[in-house]
C-alpha atoms as a PDB file:
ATOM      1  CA  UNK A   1      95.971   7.523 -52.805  1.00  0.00           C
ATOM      2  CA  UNK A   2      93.994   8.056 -49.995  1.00  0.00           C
ATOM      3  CA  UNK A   3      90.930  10.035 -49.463  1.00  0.00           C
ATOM      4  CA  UNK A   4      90.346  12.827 -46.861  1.00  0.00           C
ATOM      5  CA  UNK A   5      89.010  11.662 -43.518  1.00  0.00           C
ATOM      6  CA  UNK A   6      85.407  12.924 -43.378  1.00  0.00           C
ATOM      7  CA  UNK A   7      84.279  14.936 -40.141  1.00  0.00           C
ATOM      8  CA  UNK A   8      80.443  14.647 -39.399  1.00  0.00           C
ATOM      9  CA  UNK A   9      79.100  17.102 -36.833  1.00  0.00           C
ATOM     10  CA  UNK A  10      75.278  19.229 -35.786  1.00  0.00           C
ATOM     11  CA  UNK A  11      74.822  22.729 -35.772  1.00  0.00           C
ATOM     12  CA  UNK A  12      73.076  23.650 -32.970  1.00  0.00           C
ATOM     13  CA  UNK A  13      69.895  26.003 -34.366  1.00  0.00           C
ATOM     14  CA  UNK A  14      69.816  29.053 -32.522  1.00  0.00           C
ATOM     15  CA  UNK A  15      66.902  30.499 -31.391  1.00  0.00           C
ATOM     16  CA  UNK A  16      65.934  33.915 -31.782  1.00  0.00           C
ATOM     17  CA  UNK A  17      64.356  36.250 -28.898  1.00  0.00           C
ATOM     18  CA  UNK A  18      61.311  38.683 -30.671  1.00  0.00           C
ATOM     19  CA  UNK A  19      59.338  41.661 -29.342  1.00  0.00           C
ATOM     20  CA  UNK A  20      56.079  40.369 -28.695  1.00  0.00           C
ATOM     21  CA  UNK A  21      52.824  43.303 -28.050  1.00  0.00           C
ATOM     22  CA  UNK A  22      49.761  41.490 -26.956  1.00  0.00           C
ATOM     23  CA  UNK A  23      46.205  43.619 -26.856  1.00  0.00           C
ATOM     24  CA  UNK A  24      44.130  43.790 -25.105  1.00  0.00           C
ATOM     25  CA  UNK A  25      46.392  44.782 -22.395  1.00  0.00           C
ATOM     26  CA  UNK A  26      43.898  43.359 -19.566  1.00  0.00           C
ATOM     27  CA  UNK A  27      42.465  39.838 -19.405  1.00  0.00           C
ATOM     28  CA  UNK A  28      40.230  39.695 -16.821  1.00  0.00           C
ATOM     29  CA  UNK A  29      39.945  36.681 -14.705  1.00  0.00           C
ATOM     30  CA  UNK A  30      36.181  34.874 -14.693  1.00  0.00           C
ATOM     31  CA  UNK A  31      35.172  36.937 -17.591  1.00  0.00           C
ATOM     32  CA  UNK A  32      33.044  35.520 -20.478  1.00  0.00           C
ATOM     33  CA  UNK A  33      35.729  35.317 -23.459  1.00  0.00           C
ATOM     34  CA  UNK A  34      34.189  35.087 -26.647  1.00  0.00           C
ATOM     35  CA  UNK A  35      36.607  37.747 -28.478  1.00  0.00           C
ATOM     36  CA  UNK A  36      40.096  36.904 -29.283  1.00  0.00           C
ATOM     37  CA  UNK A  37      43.564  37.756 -28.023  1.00  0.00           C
ATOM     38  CA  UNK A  38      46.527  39.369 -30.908  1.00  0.00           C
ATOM     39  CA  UNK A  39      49.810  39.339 -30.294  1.00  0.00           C
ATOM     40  CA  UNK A  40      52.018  41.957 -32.612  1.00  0.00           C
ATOM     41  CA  UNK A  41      55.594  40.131 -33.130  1.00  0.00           C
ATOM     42  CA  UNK A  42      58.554  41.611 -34.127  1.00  0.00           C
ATOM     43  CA  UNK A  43      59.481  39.043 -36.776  1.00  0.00           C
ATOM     44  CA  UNK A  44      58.676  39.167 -40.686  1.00  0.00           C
ATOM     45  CA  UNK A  45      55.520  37.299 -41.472  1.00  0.00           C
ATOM     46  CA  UNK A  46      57.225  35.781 -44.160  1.00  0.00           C
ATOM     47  CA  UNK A  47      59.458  33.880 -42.541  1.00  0.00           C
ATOM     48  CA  UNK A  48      57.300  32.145 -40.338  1.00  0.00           C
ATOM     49  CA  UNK A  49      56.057  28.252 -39.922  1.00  0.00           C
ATOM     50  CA  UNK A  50      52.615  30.160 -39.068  1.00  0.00           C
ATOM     51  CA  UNK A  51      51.421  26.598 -37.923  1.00  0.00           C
ATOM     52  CA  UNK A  52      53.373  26.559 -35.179  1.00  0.00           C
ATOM     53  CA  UNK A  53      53.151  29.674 -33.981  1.00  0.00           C
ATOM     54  CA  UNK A  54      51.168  29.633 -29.633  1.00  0.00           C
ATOM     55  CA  UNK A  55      50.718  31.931 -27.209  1.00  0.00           C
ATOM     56  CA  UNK A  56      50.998  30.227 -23.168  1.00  0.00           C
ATOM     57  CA  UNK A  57      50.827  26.929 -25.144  1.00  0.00           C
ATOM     58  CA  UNK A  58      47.481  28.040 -27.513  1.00  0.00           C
ATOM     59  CA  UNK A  59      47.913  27.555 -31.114  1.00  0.00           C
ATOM     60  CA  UNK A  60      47.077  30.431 -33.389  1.00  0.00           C
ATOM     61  CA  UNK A  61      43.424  30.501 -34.789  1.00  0.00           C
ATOM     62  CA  UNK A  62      44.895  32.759 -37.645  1.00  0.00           C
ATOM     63  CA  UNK A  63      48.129  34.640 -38.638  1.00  0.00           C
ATOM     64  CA  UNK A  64      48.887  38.052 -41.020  1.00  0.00           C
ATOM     65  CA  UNK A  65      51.029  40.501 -41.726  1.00  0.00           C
ATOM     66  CA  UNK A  66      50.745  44.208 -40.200  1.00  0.00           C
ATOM     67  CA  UNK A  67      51.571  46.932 -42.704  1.00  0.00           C
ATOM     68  CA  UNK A  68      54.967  46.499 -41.437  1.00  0.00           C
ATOM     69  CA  UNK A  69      55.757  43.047 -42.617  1.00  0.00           C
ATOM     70  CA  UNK A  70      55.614  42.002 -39.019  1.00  0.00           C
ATOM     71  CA  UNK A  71      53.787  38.977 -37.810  1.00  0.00           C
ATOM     72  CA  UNK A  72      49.971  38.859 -36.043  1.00  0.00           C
ATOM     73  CA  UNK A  73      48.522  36.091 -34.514  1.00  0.00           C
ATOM     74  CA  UNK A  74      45.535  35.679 -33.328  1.00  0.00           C
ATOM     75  CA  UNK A  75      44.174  33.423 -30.615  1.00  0.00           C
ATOM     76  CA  UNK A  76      41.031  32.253 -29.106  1.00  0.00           C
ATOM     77  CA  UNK A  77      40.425  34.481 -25.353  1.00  0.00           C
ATOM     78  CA  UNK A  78      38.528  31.639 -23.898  1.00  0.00           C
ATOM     79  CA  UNK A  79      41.364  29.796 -24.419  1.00  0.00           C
ATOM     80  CA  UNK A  80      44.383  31.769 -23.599  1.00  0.00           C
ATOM     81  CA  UNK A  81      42.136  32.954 -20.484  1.00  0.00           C
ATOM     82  CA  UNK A  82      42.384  30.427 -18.312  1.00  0.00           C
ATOM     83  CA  UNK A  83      46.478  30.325 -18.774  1.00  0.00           C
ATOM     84  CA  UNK A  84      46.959  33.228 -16.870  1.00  0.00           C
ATOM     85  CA  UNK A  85      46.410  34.430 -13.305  1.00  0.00           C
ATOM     86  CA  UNK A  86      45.988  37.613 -11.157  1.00  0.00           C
ATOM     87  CA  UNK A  87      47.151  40.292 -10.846  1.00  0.00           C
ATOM     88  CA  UNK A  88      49.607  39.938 -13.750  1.00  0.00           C
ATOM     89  CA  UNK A  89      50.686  37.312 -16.502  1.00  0.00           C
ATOM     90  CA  UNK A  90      53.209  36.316 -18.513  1.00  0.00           C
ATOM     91  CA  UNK A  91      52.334  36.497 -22.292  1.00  0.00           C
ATOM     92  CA  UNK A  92      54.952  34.042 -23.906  1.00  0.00           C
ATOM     93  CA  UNK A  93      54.777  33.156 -27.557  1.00  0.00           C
ATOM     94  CA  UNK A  94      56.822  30.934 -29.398  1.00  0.00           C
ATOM     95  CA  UNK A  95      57.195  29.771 -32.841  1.00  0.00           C
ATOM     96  CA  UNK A  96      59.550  28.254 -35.936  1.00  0.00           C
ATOM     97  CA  UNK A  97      60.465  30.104 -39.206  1.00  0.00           C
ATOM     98  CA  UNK A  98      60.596  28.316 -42.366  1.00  0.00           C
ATOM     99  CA  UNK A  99      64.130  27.732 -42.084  1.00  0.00           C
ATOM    100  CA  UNK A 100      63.551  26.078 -38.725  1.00  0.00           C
ATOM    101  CA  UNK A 101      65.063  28.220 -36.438  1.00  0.00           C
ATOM    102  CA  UNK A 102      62.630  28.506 -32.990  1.00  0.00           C
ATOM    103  CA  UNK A 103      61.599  32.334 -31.982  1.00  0.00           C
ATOM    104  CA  UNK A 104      60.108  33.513 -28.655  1.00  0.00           C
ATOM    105  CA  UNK A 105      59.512  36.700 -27.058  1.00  0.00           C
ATOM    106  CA  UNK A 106      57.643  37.419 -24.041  1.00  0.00           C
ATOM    107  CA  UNK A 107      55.243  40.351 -22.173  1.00  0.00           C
ATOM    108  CA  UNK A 108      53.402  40.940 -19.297  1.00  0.00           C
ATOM    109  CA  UNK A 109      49.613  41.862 -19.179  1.00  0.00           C
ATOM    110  CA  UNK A 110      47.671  42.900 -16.267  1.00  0.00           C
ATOM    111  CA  UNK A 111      45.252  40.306 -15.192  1.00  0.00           C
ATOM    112  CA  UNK A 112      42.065  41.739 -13.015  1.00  0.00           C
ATOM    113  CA  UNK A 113      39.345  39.623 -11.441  1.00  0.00           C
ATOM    114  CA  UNK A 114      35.988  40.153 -12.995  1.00  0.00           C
ATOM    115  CA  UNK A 115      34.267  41.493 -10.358  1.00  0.00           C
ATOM    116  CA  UNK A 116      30.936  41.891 -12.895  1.00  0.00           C
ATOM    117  CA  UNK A 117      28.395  44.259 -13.770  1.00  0.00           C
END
């Protein structure tokens, strides 16, 4: 008797597009950034790989849940800063869940140049 011919084959993961809120709204360009930079996702916290979880690149320096459920990430201004330009940026975050399917969303921020005191 013979046996069964075995197919082998990959699923392709899909990926999964997420609201994405980022505050402050404004990054000024030139300004001292000592504060930090949270981005509201529309995804569960609990399904998240929160270590690899960035924002234009910048790993999160810390991630929690909202009283939603919904993922926040935090990350270092003074580094996030200097990925974006004037007048207006392109917030893009991106991340994994547990079950290893890749997430992104996206948002736009104004950026100003500090013009000082």
């Amino acid at each position: 008797m013979a046996l069964p011919a075995v197919a082998a084959f990959a699923v392709a993961a899909r990926s999964e597009t997420v609201t994405l809120q980022v505050a402050p709204s404004a990054l000024q360009i030139g300004a001292v950034r000592s504060g930090s930079v949270t981005a509201h996702v529309g995804i569960p916290y609990s399904v998240v790989d929160t270590a690899t979880v960035t924002l234009n690149g910048v790993p999160a320096s810390g991630c929690s849940a909202d009283d939603r459920g919904e993922l926040v990430g935090e990350f270092p201004e003074g580094a996030v800063g200097p990925t974006v330009g004037p007048p207006t940026a392109t917030m893009s975050l991106e991340g994994v869940t547990k079950a290893g399917v890749p997430f992104s969303g996206s948002c736009t921020v104004r950026a100003p140049v500090f013009k000082g005191k």
